[in-house]
PDB file of N, CA and C in Angstrom:
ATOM      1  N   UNK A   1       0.859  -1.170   0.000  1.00  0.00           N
ATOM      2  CA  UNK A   1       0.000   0.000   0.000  1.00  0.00           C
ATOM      3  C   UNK A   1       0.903   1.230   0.000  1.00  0.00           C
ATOM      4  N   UNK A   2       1.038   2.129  -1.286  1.00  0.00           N
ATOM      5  CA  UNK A   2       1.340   3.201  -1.505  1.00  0.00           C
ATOM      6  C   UNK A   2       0.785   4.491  -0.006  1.00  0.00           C
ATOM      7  N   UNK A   3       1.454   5.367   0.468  1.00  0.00           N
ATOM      8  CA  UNK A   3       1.379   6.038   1.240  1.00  0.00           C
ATOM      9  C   UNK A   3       1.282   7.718   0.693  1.00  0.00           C
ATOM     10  N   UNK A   4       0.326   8.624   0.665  1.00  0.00           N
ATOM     11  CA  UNK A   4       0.414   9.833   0.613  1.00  0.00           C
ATOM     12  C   UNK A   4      -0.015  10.512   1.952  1.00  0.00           C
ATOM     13  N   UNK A   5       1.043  11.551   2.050  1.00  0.00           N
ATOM     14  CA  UNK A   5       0.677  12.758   3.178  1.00  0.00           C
ATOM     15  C   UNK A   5      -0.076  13.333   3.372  1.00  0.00           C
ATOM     16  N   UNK A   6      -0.903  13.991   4.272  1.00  0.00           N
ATOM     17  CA  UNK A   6      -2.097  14.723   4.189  1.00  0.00           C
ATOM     18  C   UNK A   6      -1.834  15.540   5.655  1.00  0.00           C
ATOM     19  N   UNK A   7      -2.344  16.650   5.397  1.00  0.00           N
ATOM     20  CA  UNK A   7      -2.050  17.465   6.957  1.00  0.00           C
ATOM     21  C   UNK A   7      -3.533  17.709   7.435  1.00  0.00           C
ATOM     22  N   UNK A   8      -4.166  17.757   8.599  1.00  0.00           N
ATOM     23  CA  UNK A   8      -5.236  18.143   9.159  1.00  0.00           C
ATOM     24  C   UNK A   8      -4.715  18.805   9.918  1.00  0.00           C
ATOM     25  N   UNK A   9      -5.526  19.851   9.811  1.00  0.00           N
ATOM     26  CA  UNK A   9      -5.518  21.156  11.024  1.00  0.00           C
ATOM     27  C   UNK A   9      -6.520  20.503  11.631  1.00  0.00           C
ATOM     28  N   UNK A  10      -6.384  20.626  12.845  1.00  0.00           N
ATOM     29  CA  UNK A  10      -7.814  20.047  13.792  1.00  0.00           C
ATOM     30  C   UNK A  10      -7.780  21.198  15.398  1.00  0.00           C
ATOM     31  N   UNK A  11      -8.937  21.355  15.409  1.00  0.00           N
ATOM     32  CA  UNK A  11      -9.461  22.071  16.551  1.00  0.00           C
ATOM     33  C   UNK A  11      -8.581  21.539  18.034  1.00  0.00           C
ATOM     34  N   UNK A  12      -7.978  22.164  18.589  1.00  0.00           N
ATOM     35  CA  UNK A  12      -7.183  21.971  19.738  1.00  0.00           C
ATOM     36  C   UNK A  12      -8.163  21.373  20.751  1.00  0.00           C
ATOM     37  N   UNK A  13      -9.621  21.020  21.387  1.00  0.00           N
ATOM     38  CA  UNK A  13     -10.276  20.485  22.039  1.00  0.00           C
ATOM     39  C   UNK A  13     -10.408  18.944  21.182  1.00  0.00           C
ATOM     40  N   UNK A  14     -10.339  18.901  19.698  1.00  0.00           N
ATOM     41  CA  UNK A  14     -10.625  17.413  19.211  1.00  0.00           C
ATOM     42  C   UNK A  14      -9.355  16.802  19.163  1.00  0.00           C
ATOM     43  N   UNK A  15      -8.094  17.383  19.166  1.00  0.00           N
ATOM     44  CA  UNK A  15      -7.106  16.496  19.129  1.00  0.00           C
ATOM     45  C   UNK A  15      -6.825  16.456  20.333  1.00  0.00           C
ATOM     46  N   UNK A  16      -7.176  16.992  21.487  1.00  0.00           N
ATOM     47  CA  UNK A  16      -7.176  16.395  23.319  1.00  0.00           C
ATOM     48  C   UNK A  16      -8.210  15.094  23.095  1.00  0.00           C
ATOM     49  N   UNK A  17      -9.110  15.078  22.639  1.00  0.00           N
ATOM     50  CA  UNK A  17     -10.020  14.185  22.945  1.00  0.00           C
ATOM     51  C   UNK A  17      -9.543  12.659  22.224  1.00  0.00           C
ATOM     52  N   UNK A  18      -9.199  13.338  21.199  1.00  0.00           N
ATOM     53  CA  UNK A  18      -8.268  12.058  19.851  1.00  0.00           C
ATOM     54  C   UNK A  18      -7.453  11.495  20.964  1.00  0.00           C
ATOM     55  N   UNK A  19      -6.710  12.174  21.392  1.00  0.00           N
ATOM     56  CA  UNK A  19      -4.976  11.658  21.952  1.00  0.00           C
ATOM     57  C   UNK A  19      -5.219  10.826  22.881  1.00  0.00           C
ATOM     58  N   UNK A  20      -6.669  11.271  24.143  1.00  0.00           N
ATOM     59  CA  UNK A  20      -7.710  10.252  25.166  1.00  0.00           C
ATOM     60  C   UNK A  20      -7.856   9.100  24.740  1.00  0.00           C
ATOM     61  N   UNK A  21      -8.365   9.644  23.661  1.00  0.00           N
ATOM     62  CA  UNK A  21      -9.137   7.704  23.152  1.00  0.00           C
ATOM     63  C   UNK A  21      -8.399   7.175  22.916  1.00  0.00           C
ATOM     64  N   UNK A  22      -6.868   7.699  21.755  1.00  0.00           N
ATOM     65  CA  UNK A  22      -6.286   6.687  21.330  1.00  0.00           C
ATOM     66  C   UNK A  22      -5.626   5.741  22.437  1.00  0.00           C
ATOM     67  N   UNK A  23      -5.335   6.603  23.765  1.00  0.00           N
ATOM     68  CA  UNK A  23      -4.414   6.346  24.605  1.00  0.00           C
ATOM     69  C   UNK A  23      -5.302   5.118  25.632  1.00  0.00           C
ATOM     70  N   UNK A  24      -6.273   5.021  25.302  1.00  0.00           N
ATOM     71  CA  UNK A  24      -7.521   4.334  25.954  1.00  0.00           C
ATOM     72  C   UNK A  24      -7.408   2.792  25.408  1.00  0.00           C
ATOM     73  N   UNK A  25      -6.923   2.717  24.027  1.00  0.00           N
ATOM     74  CA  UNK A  25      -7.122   1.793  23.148  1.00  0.00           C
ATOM     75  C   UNK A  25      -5.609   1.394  22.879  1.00  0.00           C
ATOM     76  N   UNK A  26      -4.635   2.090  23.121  1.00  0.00           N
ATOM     77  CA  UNK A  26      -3.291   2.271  22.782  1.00  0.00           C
ATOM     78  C   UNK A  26      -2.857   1.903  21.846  1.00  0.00           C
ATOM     79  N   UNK A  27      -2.970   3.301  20.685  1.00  0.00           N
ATOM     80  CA  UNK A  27      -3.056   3.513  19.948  1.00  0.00           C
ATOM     81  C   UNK A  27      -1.754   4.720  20.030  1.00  0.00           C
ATOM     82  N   UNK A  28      -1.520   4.760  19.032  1.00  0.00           N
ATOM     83  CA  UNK A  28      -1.127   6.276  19.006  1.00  0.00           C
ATOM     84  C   UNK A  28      -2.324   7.053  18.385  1.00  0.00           C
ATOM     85  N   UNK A  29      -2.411   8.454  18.626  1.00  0.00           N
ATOM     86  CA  UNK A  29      -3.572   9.624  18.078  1.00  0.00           C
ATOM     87  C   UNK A  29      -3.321   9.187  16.374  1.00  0.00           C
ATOM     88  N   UNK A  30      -2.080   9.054  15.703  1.00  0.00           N
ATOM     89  CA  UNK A  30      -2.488   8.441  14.046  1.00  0.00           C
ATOM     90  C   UNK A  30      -3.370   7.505  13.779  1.00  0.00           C
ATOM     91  N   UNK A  31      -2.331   6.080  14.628  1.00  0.00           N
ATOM     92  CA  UNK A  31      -3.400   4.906  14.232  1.00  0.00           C
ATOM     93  C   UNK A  31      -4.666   4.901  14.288  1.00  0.00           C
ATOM     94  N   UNK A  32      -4.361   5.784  15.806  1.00  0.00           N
ATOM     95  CA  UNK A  32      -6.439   5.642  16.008  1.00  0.00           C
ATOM     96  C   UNK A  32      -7.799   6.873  14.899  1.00  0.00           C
ATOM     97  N   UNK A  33      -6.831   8.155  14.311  1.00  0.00           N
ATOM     98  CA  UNK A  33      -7.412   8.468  13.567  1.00  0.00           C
ATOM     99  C   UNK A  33      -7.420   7.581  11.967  1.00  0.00           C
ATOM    100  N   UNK A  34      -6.294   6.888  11.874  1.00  0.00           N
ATOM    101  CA  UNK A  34      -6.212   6.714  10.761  1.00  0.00           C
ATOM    102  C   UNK A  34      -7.922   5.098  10.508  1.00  0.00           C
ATOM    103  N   UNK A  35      -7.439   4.230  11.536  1.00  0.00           N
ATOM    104  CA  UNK A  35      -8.703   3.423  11.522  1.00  0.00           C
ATOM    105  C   UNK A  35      -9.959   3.910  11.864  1.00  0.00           C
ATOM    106  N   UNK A  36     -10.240   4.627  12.536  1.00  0.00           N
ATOM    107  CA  UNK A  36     -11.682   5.747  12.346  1.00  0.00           C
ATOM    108  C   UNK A  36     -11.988   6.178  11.232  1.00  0.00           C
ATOM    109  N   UNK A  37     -10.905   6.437  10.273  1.00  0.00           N
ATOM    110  CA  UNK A  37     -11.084   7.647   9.059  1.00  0.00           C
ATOM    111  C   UNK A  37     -11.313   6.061   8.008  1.00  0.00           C
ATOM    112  N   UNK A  38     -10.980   5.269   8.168  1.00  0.00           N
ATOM    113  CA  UNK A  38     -11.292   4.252   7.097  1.00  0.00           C
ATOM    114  C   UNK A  38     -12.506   3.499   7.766  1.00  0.00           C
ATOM    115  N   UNK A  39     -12.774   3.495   9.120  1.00  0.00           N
ATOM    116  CA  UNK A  39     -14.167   2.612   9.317  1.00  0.00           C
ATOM    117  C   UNK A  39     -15.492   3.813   8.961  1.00  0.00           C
ATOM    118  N   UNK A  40     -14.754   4.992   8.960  1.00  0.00           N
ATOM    119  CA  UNK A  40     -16.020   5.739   8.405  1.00  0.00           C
ATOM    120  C   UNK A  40     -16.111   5.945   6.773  1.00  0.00           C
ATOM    121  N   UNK A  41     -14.933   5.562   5.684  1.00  0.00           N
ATOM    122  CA  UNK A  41     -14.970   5.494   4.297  1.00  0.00           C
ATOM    123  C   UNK A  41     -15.914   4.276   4.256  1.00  0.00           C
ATOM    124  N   UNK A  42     -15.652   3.082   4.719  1.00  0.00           N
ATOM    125  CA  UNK A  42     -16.281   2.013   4.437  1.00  0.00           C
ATOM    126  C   UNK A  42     -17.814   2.135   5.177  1.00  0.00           C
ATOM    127  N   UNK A  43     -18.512   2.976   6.193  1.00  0.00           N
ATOM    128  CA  UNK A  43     -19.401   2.822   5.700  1.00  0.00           C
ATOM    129  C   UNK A  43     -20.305   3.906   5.616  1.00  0.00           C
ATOM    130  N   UNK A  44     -19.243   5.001   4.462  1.00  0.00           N
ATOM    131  CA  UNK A  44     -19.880   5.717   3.828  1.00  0.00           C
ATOM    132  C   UNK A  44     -20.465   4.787   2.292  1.00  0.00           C
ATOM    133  N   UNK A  45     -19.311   4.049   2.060  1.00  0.00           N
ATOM    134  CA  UNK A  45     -19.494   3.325   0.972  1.00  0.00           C
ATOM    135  C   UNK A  45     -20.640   2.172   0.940  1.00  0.00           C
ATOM    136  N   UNK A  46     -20.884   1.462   2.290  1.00  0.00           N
ATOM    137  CA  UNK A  46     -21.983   0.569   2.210  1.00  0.00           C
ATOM    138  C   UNK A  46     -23.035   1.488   1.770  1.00  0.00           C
ATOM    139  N   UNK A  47     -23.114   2.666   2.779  1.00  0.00           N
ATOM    140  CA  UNK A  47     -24.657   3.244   2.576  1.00  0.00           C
ATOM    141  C   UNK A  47     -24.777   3.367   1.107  1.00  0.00           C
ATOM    142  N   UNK A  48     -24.168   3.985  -0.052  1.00  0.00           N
ATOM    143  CA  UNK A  48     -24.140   4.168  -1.074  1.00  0.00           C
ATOM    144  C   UNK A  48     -24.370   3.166  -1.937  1.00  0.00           C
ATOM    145  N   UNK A  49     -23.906   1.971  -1.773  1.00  0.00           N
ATOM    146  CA  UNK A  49     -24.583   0.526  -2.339  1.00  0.00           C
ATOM    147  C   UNK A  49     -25.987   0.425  -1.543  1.00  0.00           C
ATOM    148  N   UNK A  50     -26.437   0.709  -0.713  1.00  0.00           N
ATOM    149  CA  UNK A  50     -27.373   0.861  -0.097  1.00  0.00           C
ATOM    150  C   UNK A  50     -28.237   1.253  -0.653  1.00  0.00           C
ATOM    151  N   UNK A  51     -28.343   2.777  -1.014  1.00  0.00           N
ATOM    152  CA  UNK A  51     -29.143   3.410  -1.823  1.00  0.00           C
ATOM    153  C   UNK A  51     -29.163   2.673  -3.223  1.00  0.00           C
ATOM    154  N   UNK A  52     -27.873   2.855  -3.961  1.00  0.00           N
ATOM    155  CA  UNK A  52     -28.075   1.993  -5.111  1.00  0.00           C
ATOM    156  C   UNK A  52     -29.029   0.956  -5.135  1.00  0.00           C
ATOM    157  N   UNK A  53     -28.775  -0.105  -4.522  1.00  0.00           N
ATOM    158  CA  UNK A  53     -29.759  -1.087  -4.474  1.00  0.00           C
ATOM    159  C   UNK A  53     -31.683  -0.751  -4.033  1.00  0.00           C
ATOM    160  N   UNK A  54     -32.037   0.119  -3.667  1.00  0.00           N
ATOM    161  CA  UNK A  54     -32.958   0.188  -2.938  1.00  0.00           C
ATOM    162  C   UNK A  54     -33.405   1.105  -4.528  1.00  0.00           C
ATOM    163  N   UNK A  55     -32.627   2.522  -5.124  1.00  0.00           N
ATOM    164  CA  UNK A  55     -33.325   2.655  -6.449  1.00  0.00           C
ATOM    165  C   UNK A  55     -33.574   1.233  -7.299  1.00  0.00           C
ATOM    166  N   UNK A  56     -32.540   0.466  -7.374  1.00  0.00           N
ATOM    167  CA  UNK A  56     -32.683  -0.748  -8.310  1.00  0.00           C
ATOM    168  C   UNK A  56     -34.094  -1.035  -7.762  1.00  0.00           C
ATOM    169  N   UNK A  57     -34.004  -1.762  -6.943  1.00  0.00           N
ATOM    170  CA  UNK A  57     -35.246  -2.555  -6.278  1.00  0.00           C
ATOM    171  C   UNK A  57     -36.556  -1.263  -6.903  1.00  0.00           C
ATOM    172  N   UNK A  58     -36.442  -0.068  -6.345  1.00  0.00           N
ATOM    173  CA  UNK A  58     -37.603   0.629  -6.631  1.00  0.00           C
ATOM    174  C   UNK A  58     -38.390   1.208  -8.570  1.00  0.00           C
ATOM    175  N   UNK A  59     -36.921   0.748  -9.180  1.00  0.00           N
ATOM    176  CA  UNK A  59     -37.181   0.709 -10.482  1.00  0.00           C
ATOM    177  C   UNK A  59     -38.428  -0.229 -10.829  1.00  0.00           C
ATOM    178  N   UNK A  60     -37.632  -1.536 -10.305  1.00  0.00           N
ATOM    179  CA  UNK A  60     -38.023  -2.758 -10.682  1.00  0.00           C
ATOM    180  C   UNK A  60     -39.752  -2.723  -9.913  1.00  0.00           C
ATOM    181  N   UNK A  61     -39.666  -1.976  -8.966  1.00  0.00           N
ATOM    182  CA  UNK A  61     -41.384  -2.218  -8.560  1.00  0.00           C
ATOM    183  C   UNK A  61     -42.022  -1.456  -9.055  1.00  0.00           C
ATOM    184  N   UNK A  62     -41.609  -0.143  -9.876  1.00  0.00           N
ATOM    185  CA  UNK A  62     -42.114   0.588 -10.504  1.00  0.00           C
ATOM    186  C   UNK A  62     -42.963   0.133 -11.657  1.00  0.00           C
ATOM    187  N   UNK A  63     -41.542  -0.524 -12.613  1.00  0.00           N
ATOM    188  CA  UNK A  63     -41.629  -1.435 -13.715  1.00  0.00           C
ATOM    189  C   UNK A  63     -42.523  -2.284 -13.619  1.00  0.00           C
ATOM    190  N   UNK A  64     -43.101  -3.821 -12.612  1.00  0.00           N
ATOM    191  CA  UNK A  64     -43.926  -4.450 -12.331  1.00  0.00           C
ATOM    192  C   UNK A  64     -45.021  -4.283 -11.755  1.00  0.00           C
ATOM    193  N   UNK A  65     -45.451  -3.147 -10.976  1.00  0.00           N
ATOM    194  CA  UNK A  65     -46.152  -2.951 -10.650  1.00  0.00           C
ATOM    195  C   UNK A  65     -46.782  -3.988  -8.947  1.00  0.00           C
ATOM    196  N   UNK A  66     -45.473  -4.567  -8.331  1.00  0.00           N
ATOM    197  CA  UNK A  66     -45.810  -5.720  -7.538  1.00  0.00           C
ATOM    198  C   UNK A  66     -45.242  -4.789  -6.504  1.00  0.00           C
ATOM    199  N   UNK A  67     -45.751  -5.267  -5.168  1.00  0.00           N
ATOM    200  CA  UNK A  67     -44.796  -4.901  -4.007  1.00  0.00           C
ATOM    201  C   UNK A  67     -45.107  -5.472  -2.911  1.00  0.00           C
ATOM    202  N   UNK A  68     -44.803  -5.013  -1.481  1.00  0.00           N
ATOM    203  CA  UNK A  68     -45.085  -5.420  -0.581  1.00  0.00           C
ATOM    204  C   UNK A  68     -46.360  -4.319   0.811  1.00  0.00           C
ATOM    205  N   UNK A  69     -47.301  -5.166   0.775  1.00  0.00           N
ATOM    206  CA  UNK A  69     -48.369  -4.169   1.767  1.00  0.00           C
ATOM    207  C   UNK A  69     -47.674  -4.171   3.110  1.00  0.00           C
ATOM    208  N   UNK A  70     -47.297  -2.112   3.042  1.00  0.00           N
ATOM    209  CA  UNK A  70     -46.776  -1.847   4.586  1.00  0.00           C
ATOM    210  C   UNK A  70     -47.165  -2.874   6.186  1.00  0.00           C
ATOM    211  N   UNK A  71     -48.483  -2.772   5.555  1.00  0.00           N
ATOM    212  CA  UNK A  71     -48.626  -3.958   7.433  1.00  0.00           C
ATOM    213  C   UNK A  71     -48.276  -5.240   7.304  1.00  0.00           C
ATOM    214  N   UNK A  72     -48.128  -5.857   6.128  1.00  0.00           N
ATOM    215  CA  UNK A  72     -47.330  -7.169   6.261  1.00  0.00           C
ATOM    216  C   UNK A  72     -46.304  -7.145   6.707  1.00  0.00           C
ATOM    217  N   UNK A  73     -45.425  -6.013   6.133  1.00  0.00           N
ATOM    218  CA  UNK A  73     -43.949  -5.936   6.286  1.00  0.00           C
ATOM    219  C   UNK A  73     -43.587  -5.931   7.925  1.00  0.00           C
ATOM    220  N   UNK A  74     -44.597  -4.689   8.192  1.00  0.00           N
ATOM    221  CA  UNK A  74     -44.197  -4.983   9.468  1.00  0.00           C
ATOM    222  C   UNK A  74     -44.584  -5.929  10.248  1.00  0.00           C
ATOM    223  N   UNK A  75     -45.682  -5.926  10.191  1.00  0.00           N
ATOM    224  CA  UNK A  75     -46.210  -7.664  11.150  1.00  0.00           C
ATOM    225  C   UNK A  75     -44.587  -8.510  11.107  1.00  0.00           C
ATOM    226  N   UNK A  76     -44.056  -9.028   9.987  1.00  0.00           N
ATOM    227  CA  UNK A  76     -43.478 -10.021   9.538  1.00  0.00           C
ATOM    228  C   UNK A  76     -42.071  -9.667  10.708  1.00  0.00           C
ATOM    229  N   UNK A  77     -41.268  -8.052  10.552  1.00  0.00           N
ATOM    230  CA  UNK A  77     -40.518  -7.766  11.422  1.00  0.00           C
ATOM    231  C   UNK A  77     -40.600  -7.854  12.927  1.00  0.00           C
ATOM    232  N   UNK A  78     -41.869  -7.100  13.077  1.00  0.00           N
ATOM    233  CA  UNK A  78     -41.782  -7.433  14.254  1.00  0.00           C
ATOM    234  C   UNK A  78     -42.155  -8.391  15.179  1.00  0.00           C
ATOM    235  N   UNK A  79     -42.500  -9.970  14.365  1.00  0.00           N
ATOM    236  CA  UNK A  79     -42.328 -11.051  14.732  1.00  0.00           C
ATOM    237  C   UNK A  79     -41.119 -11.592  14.930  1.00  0.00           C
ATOM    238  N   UNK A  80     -40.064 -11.250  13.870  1.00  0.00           N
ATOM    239  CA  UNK A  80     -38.887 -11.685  13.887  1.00  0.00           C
ATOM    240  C   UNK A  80     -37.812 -11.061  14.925  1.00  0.00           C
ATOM    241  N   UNK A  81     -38.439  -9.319  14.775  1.00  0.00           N
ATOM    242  CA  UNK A  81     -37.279  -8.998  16.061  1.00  0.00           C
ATOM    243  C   UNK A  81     -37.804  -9.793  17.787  1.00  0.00           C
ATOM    244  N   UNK A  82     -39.185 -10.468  17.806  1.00  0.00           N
ATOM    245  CA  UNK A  82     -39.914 -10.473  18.950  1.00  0.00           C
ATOM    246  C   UNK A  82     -39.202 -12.369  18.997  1.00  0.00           C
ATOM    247  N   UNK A  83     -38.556 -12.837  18.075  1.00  0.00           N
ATOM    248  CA  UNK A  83     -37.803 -14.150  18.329  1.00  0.00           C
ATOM    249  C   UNK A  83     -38.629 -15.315  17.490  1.00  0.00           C
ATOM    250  N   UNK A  84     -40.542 -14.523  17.053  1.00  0.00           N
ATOM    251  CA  UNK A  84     -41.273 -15.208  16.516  1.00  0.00           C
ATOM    252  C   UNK A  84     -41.426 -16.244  15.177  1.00  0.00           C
ATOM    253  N   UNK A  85     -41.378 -16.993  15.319  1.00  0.00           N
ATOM    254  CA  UNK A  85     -41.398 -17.513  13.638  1.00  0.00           C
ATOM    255  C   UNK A  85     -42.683 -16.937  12.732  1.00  0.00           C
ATOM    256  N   UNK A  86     -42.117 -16.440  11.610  1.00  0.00           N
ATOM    257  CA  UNK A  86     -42.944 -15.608  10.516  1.00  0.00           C
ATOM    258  C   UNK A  86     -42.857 -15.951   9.463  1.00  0.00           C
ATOM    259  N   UNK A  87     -44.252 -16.078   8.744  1.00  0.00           N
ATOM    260  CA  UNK A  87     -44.008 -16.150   7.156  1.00  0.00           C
ATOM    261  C   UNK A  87     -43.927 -15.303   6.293  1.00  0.00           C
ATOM    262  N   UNK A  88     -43.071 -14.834   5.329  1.00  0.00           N
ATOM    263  CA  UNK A  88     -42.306 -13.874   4.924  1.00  0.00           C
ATOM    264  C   UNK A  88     -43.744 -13.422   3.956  1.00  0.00           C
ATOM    265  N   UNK A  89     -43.872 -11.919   3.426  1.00  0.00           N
ATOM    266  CA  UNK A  89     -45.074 -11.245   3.154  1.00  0.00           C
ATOM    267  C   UNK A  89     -44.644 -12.079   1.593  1.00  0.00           C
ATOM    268  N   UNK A  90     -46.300 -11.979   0.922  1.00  0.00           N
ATOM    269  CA  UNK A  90     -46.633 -11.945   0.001  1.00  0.00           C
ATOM    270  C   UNK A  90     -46.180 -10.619  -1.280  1.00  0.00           C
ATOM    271  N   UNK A  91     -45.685 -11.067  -2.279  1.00  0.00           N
ATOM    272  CA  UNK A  91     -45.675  -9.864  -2.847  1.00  0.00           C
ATOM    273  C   UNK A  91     -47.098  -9.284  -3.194  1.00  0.00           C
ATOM    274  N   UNK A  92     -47.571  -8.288  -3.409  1.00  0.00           N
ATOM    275  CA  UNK A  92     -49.482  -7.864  -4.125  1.00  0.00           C
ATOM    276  C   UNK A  92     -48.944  -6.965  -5.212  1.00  0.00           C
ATOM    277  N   UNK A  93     -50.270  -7.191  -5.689  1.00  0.00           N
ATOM    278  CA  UNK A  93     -50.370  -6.108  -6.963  1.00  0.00           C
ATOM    279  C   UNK A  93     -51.194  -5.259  -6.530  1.00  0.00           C
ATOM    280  N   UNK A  94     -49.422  -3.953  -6.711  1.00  0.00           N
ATOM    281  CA  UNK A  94     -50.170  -2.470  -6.033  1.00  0.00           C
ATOM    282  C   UNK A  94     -50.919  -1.653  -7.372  1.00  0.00           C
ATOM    283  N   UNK A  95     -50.487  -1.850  -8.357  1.00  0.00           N
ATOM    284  CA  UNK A  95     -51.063  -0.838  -9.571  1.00  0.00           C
ATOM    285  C   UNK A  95     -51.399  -1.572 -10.516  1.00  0.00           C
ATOM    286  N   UNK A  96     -52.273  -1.199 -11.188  1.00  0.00           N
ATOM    287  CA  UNK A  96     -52.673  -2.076 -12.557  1.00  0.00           C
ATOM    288  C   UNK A  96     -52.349  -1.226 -14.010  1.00  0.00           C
TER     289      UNK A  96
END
């Protein structure tokens, strides 16, 4: 892995607080910014496949005209977060 420099000016109260944590985790204040600054690229990047996928998906229900009725959906969740066994919703035909 190729290495480029980068300088941050940072607010004199956030790099006290940086230097805390890292020293908490023992870290040095780099390492510990440097793995923060990449666990927050990666999931800036999920969310963004995130969205991607969710237009895809919303194309495609556009296109078919099929989907899922809001109170199924949830019924179905909050059986599952409640430990319940659920049968997964029906797709319906929302538009003709």
């Amino acid at each position: 892995m190729s290495l480029t420099a980068t300088s941050l000016k940072l607010p004199k109260v956030l790099k006290t607080r940086i230097t805390r944590l890292a020293k908490r985790a023992g870290e040095s204040p780099h390492a510990f910014m440097l793995r923060l600054l990449e666990e927050q690229v990666q999931a800036a990047e999920r969310f963004e496949q995130f969205l991607a996928a969710a237009r895809q998906a919303d194309q495609r229900m556009q296109k078919s005209g099929m989907g899922y009725a809001a109170q199924d959906v949830h019924g179905y969740l909050e059986a599952k977060v409640a430990g319940r066994q659920a049968a997964r919703p029906k797709p319906v035909q929302w538009r003709r």
